[in-house]
Protein backbone atom coordinates (compact mmCIF):
# COMPACT_ATOMS: atom_id res chain seq x y z
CA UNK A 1 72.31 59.46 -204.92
CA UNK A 2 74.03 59.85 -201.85
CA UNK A 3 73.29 62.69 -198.78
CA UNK A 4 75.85 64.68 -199.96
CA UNK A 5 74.83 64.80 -203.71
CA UNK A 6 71.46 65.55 -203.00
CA UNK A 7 71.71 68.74 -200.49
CA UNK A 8 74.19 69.82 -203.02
CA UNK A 9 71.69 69.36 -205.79
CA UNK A 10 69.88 71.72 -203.35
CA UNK A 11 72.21 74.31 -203.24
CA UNK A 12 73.40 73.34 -199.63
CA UNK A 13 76.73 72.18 -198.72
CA UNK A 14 76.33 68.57 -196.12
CA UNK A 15 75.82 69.46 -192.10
CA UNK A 16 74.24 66.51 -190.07
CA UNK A 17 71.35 69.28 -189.49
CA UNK A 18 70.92 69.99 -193.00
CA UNK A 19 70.97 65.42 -193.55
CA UNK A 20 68.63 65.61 -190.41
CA UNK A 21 66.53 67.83 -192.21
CA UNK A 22 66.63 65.96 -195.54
CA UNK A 23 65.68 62.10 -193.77
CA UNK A 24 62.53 64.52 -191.94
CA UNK A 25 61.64 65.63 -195.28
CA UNK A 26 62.03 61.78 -196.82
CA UNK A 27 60.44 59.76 -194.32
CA UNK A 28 57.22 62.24 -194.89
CA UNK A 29 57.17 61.59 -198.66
CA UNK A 30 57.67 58.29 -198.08
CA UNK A 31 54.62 58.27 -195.44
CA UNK A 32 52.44 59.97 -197.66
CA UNK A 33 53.10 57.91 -200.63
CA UNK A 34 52.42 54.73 -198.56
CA UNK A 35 49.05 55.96 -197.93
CA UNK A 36 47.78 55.73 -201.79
CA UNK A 37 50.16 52.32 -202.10
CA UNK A 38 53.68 54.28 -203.56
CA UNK A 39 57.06 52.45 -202.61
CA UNK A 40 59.46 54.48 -200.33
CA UNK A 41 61.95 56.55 -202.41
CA UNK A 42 63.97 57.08 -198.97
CA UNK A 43 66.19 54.04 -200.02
CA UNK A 44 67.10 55.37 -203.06
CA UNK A 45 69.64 58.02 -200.90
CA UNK A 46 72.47 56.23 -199.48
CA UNK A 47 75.44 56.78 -197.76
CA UNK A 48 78.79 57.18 -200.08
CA UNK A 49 80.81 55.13 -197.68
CA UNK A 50 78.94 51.84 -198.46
CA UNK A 51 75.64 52.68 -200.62
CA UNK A 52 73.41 51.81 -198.52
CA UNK A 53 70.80 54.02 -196.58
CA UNK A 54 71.61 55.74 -192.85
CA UNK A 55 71.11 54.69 -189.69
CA UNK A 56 67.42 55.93 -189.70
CA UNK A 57 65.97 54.32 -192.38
CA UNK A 58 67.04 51.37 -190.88
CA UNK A 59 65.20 51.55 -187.49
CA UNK A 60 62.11 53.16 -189.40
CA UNK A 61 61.30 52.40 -192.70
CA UNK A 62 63.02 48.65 -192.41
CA UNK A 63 62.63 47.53 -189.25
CA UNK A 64 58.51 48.68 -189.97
CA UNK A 65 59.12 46.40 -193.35
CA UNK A 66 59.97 42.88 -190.97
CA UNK A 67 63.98 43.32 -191.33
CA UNK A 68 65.78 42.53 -188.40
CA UNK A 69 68.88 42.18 -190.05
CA UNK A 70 72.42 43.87 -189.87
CA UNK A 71 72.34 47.59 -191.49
CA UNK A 72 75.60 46.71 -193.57
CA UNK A 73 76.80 42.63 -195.23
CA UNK A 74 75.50 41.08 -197.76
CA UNK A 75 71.82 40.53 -196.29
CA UNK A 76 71.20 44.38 -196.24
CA UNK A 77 72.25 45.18 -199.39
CA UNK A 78 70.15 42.44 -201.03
CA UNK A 79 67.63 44.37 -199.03
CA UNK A 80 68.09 47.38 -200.07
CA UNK A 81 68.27 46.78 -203.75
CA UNK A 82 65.08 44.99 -203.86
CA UNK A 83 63.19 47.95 -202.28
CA UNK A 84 65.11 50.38 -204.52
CA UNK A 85 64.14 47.98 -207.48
CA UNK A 86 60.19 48.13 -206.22
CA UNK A 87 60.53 51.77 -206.43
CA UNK A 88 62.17 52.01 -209.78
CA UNK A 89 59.58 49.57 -211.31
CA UNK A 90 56.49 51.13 -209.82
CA UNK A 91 57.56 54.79 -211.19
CA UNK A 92 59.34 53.74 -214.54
CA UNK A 93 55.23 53.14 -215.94
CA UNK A 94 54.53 56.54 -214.70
């Protein structure tokens, strides 16, 4: 789903404050899942220009991952759809 989808899935129309608050609220799921060894869900909310996750993700959640690649090409959406595909397989068995 894309930033936009989900705060309207919300009931909120998009504002960078209201995305702001929506990567907070991600990146401390994603935190507290890696604690008891969940994948990130983070990367499963992309931008609609390209599909791929914002700027944030990418200096967090990747760059903490070893990826020191470019945020848009080829390489980072091979990226991106093998953590997405981590995620999908981990919670598809629960």
């Amino acid at each position: 789903m894309t930033y936009s989808e989900i705060l309207g899935a919300l009931g909120h129309r998009f504002t960078r404050p209201k995305m702001r608050a929506l990567c907070a609220t991600l990146d401390r799921i994603d935190t507290d899942g890696a604690l008891v060894g969940e994948p990130g869900l983070a990367v499963l909310v992309v931008r609609q220009s390209d599909g791929l996750p914002g700027q944030g993700w990418w200096i967090g959640t990747a760059a903490d991952a070893g990826y020191t690649g470019q945020w848009t090409g080829s390489e980072a959406e091979t990226f991106v759809r093998g953590r997405q595909a981590e995620a999908f397989r981990y919670w598809r068995v629960r």
